[in-house]
PDB file of N, CA and C in Angstrom:
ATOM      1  N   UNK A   1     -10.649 -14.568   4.405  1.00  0.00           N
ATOM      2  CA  UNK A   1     -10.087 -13.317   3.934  1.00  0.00           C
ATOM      3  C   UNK A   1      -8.830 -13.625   3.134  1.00  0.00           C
ATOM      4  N   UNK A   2      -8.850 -13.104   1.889  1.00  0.00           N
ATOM      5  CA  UNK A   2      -7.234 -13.303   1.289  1.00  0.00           C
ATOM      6  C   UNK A   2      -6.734 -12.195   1.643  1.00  0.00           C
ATOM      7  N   UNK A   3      -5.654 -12.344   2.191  1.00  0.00           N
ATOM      8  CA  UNK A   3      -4.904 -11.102   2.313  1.00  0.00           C
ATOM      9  C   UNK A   3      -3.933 -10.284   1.561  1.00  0.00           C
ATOM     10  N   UNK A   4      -4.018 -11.236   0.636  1.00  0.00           N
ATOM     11  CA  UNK A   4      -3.183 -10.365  -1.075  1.00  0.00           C
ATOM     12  C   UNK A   4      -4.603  -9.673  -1.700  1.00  0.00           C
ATOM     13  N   UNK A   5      -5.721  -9.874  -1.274  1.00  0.00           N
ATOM     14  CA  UNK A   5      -6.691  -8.609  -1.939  1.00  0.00           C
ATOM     15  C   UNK A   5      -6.831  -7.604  -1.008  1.00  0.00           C
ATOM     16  N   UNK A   6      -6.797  -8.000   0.470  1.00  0.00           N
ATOM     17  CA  UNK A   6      -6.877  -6.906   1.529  1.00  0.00           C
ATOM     18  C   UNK A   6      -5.711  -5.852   1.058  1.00  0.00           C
ATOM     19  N   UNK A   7      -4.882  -6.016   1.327  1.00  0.00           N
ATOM     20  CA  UNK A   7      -3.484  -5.656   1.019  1.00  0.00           C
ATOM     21  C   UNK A   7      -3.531  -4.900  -0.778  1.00  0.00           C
ATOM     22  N   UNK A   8      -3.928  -5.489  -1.278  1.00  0.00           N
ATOM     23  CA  UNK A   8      -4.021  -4.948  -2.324  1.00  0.00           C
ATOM     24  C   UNK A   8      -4.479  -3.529  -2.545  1.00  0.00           C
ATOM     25  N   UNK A   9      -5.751  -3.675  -2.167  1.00  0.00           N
ATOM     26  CA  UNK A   9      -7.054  -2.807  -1.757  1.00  0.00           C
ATOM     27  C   UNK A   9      -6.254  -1.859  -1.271  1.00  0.00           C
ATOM     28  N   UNK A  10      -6.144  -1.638  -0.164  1.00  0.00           N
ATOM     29  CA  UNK A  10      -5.611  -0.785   0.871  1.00  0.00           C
ATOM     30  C   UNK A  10      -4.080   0.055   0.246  1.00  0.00           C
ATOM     31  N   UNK A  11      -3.636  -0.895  -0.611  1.00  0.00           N
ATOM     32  CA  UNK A  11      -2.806  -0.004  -1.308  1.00  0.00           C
ATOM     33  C   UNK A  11      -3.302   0.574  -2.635  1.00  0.00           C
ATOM     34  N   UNK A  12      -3.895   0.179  -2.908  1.00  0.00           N
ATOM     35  CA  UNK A  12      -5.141   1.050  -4.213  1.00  0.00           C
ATOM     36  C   UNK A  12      -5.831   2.312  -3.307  1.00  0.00           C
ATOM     37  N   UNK A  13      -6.422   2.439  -2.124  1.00  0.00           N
ATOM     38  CA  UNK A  13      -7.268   2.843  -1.601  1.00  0.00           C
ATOM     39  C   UNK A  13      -6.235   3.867  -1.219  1.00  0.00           C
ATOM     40  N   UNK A  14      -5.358   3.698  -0.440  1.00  0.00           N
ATOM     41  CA  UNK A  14      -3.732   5.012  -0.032  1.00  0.00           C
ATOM     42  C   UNK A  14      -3.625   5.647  -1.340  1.00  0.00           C
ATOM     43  N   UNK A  15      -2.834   5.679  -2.511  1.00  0.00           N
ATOM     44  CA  UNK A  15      -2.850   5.395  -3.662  1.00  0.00           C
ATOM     45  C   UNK A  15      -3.179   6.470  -4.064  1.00  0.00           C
ATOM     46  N   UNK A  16      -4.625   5.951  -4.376  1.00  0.00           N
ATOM     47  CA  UNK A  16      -5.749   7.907  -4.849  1.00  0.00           C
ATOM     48  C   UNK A  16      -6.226   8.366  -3.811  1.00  0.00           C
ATOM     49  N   UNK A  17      -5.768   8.278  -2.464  1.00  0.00           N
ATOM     50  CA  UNK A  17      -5.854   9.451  -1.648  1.00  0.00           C
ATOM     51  C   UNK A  17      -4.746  10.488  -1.611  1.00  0.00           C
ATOM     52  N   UNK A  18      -4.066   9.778  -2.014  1.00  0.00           N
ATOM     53  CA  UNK A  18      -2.576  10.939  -1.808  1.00  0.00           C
ATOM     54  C   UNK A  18      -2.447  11.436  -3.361  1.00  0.00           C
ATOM     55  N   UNK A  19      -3.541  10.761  -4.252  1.00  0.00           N
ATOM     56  CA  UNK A  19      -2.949  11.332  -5.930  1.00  0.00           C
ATOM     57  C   UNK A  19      -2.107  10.851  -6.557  1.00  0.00           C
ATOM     58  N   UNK A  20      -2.132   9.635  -6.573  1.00  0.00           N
ATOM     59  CA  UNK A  20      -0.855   9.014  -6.960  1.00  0.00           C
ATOM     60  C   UNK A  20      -1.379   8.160  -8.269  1.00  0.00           C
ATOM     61  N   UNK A  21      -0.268   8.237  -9.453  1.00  0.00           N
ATOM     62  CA  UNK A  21      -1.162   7.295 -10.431  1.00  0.00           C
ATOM     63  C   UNK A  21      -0.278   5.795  -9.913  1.00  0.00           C
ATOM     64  N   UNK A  22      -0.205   5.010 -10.568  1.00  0.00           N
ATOM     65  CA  UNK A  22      -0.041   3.693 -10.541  1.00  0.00           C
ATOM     66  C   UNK A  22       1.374   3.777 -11.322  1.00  0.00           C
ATOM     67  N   UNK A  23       2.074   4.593 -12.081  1.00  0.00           N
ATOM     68  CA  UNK A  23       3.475   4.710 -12.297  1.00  0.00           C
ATOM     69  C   UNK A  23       3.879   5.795 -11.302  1.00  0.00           C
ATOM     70  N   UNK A  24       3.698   6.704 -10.514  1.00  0.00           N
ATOM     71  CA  UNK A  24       4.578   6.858  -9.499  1.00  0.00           C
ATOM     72  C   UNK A  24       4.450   6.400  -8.523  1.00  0.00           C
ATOM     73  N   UNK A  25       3.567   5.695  -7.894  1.00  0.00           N
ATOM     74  CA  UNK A  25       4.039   4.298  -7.328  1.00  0.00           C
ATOM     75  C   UNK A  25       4.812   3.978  -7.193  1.00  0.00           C
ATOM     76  N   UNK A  26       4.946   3.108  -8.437  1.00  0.00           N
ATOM     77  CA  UNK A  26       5.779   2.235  -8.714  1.00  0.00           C
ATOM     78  C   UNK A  26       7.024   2.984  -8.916  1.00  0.00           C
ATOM     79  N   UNK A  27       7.194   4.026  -9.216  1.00  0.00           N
ATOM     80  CA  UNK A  27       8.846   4.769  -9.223  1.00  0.00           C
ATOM     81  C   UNK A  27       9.174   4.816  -7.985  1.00  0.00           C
ATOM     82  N   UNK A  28       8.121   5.360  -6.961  1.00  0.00           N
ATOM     83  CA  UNK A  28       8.600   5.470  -6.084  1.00  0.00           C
ATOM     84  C   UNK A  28       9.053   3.892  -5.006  1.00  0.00           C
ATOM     85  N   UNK A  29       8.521   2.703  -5.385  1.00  0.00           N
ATOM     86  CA  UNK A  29       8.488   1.783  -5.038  1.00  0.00           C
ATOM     87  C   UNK A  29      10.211   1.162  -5.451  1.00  0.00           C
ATOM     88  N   UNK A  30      10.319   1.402  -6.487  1.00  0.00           N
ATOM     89  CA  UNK A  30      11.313   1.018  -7.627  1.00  0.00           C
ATOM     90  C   UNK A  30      11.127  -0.687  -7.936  1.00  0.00           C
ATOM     91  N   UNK A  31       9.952  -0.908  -8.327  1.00  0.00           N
ATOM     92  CA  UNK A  31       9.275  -1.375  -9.363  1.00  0.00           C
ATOM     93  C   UNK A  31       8.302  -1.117 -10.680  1.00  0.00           C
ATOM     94  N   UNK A  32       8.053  -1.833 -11.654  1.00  0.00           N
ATOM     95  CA  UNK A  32       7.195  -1.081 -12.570  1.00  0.00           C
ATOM     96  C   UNK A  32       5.698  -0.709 -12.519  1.00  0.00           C
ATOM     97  N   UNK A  33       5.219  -0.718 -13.413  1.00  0.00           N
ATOM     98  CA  UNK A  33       3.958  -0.320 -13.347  1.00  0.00           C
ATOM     99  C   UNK A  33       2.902  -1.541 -13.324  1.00  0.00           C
ATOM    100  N   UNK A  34       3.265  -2.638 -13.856  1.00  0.00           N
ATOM    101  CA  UNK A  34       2.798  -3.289 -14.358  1.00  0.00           C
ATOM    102  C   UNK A  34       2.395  -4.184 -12.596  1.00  0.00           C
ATOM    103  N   UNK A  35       3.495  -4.502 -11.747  1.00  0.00           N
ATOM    104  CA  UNK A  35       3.610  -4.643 -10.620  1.00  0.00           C
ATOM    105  C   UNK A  35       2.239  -4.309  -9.499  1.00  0.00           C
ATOM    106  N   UNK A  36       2.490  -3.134  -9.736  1.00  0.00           N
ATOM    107  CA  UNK A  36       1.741  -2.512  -9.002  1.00  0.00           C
ATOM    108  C   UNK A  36       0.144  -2.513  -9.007  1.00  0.00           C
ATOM    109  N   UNK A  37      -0.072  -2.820 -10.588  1.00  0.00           N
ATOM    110  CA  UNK A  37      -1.447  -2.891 -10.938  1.00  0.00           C
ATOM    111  C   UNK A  37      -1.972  -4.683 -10.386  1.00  0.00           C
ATOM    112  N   UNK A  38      -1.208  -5.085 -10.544  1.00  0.00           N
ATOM    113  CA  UNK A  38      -1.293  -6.508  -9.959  1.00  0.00           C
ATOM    114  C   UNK A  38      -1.711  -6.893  -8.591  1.00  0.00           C
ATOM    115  N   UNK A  39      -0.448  -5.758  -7.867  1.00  0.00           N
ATOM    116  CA  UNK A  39      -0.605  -6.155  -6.080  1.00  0.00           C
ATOM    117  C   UNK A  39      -2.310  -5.398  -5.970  1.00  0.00           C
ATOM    118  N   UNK A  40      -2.238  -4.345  -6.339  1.00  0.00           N
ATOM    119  CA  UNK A  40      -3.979  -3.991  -6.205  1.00  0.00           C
ATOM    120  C   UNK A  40      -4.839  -4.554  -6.727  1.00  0.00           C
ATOM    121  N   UNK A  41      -4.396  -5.274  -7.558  1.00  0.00           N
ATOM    122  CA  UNK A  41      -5.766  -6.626  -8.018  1.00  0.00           C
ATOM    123  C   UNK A  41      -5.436  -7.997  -6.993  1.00  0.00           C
ATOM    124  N   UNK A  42      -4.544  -7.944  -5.970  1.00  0.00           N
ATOM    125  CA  UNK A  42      -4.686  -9.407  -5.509  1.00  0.00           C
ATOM    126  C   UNK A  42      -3.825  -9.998  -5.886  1.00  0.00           C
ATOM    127  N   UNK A  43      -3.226 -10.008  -7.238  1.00  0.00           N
ATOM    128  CA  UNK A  43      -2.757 -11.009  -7.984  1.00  0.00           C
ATOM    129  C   UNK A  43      -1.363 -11.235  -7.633  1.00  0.00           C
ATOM    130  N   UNK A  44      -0.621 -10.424  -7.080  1.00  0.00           N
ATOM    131  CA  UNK A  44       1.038 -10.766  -6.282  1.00  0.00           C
ATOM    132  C   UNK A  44       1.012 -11.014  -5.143  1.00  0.00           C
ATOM    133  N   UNK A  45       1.873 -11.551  -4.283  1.00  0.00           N
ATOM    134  CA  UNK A  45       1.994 -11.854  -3.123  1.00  0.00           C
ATOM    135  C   UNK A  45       3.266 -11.507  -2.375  1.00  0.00           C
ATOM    136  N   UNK A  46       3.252 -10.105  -2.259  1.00  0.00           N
ATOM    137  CA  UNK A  46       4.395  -9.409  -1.745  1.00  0.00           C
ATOM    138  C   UNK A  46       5.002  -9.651  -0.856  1.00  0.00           C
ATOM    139  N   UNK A  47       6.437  -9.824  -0.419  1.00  0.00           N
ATOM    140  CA  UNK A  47       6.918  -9.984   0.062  1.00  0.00           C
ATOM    141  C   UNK A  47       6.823  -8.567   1.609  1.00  0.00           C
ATOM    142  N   UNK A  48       7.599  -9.039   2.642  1.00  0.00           N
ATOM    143  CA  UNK A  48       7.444  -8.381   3.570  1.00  0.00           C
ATOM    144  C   UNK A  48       8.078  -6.457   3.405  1.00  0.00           C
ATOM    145  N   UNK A  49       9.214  -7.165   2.784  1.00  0.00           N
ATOM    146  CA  UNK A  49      10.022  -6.157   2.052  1.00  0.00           C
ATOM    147  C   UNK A  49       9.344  -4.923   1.281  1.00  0.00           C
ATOM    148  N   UNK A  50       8.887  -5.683   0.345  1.00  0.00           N
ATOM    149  CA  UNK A  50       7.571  -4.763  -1.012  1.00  0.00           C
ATOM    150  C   UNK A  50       6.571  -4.180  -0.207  1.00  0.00           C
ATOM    151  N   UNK A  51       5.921  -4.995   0.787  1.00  0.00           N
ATOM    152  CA  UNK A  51       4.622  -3.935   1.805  1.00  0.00           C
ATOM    153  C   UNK A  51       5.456  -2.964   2.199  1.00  0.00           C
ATOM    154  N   UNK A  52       6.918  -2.940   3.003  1.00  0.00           N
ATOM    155  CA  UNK A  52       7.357  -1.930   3.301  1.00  0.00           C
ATOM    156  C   UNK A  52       7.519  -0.659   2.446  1.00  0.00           C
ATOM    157  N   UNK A  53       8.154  -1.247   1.240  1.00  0.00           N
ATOM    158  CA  UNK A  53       8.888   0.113   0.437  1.00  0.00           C
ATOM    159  C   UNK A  53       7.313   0.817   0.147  1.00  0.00           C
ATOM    160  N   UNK A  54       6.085  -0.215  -0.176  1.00  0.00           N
ATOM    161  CA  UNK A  54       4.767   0.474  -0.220  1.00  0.00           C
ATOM    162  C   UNK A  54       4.745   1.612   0.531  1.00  0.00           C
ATOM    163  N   UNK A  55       4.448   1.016   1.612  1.00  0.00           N
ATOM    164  CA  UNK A  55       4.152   1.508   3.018  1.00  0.00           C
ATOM    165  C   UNK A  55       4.815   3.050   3.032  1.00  0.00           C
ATOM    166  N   UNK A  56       6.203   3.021   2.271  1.00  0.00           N
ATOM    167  CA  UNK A  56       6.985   4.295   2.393  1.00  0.00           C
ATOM    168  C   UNK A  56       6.403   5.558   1.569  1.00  0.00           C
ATOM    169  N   UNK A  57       6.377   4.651   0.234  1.00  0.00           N
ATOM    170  CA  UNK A  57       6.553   5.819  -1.021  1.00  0.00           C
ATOM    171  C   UNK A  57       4.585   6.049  -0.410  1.00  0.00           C
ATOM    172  N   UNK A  58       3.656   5.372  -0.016  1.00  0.00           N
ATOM    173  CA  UNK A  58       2.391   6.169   0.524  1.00  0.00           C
ATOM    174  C   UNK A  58       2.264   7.063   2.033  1.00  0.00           C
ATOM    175  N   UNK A  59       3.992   7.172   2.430  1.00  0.00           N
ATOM    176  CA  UNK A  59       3.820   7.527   3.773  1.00  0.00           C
ATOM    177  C   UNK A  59       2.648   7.406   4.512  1.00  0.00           C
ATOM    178  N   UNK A  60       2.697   5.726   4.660  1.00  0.00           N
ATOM    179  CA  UNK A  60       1.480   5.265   5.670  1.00  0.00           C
ATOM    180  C   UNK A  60       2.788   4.487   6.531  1.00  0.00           C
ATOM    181  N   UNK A  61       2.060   3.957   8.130  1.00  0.00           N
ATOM    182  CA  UNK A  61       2.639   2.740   8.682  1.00  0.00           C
ATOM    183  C   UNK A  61       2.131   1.264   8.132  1.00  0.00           C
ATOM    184  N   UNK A  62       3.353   0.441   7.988  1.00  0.00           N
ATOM    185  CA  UNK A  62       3.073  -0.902   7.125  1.00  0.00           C
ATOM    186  C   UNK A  62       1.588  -0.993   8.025  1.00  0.00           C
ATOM    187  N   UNK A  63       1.274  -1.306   8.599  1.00  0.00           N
ATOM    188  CA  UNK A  63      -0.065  -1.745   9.308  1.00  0.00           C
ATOM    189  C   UNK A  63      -1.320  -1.194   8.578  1.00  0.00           C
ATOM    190  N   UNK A  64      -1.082  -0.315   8.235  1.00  0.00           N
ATOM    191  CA  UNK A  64      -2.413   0.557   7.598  1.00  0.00           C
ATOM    192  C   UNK A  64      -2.874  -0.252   6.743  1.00  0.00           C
ATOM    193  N   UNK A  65      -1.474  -1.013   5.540  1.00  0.00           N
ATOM    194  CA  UNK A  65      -1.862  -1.942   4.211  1.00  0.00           C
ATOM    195  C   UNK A  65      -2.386  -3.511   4.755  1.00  0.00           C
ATOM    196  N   UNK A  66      -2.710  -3.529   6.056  1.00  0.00           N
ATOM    197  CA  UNK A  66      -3.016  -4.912   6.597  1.00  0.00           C
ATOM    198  C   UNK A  66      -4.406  -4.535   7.058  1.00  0.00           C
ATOM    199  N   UNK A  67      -4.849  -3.515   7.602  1.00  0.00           N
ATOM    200  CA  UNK A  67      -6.409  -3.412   8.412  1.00  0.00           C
ATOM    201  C   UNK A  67      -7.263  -3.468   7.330  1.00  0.00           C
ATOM    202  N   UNK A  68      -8.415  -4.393   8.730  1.00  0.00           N
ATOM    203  CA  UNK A  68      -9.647  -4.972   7.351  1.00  0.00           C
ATOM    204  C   UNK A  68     -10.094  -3.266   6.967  1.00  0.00           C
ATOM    205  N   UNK A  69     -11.112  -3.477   5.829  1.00  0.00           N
ATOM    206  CA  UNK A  69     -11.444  -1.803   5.232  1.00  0.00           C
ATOM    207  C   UNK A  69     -11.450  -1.113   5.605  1.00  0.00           C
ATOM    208  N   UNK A  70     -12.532  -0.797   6.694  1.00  0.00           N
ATOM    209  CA  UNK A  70     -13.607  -0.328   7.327  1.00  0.00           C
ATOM    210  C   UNK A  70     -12.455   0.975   8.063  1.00  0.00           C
ATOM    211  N   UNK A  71     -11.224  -0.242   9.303  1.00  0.00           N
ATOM    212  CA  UNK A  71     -10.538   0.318   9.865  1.00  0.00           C
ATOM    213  C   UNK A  71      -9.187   1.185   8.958  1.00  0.00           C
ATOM    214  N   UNK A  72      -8.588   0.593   7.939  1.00  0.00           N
ATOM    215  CA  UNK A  72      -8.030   1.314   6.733  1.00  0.00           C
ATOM    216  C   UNK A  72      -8.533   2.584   6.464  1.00  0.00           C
ATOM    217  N   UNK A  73      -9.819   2.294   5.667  1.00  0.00           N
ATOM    218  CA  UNK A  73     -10.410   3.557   5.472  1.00  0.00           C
ATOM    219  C   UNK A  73     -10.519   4.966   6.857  1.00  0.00           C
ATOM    220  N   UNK A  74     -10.370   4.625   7.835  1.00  0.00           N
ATOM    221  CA  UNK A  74     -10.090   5.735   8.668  1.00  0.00           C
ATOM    222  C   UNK A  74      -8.983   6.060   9.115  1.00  0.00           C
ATOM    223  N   UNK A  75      -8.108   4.782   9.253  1.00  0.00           N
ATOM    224  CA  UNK A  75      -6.843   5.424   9.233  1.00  0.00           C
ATOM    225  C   UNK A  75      -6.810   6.135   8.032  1.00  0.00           C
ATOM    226  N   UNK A  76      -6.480   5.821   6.772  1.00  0.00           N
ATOM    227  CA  UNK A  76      -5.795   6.676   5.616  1.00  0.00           C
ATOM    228  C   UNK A  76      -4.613   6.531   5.784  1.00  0.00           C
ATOM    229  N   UNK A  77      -4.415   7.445   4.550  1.00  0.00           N
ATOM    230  CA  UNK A  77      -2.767   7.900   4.611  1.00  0.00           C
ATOM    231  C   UNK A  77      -2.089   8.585   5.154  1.00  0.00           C
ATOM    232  N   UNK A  78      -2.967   9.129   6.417  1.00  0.00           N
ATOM    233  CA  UNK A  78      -2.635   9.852   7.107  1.00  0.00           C
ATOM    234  C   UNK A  78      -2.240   9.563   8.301  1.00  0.00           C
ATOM    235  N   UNK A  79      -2.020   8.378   8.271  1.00  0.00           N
ATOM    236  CA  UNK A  79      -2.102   7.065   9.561  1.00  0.00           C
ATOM    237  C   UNK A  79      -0.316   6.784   9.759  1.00  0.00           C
ATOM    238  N   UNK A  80       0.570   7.890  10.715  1.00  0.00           N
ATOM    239  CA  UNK A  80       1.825   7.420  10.420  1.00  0.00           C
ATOM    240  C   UNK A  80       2.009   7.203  12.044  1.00  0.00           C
ATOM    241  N   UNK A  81       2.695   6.399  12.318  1.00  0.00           N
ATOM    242  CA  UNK A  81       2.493   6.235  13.605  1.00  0.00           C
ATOM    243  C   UNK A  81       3.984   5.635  13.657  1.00  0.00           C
ATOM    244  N   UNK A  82       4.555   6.993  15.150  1.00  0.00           N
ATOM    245  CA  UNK A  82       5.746   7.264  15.142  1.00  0.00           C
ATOM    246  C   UNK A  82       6.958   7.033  14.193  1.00  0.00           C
ATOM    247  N   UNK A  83       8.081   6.809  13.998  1.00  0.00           N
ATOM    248  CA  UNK A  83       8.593   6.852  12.555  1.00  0.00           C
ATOM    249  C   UNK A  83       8.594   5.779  11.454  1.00  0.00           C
ATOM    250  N   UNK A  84       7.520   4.780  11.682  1.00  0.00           N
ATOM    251  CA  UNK A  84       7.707   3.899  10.436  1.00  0.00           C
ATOM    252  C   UNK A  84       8.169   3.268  10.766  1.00  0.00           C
ATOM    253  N   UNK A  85       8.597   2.770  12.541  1.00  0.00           N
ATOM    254  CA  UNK A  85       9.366   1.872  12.642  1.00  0.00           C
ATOM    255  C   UNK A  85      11.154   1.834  12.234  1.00  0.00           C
ATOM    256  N   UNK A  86      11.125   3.026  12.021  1.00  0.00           N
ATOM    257  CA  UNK A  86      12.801   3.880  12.173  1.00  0.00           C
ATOM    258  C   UNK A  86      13.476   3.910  13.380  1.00  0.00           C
TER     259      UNK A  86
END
């Protein structure tokens, strides 16, 4: 399993569930666009930090952007579990 495509995925997959294009994302990330299209192809290797601010601007728990599909796909973005670790 690579886990920069899992991860990727799962933040592509949050993403257009909540309606989000790939520049507010990234605004909300406060990185660009260009970034973002990357981590959902696999192609970056985010730091622990970057899954988080993800994790935020899709109001998911970081964990959601780590489960293999199957379990992702049922959590969703709707998957917040207690405050984010706040």
């Amino acid at each position: 399993m690579d886990i920069r495509r899992l991860v990727g995925g799962n933040v592509r997959r949050c993403r257009e569930a909540v309606g989000l294009s790939q520049e507010d994302l990234a605004a909300r990330m406060g990185v660009d666009q260009g970034y973002v299209s990357k981590l959902e192809a696999g192609a970056r290797n985010p730091t622990i930090v970057t899954v988080w601010h993800a994790a935020e601007a899709l109001k998911v728990h970081p964990s959601v952007l780590f489960q293999p599909e199957e379990a992702a796909k049922k959590a969703g973005p709707k998957a917040k579990v207690g405050k984010r670790g706040r």
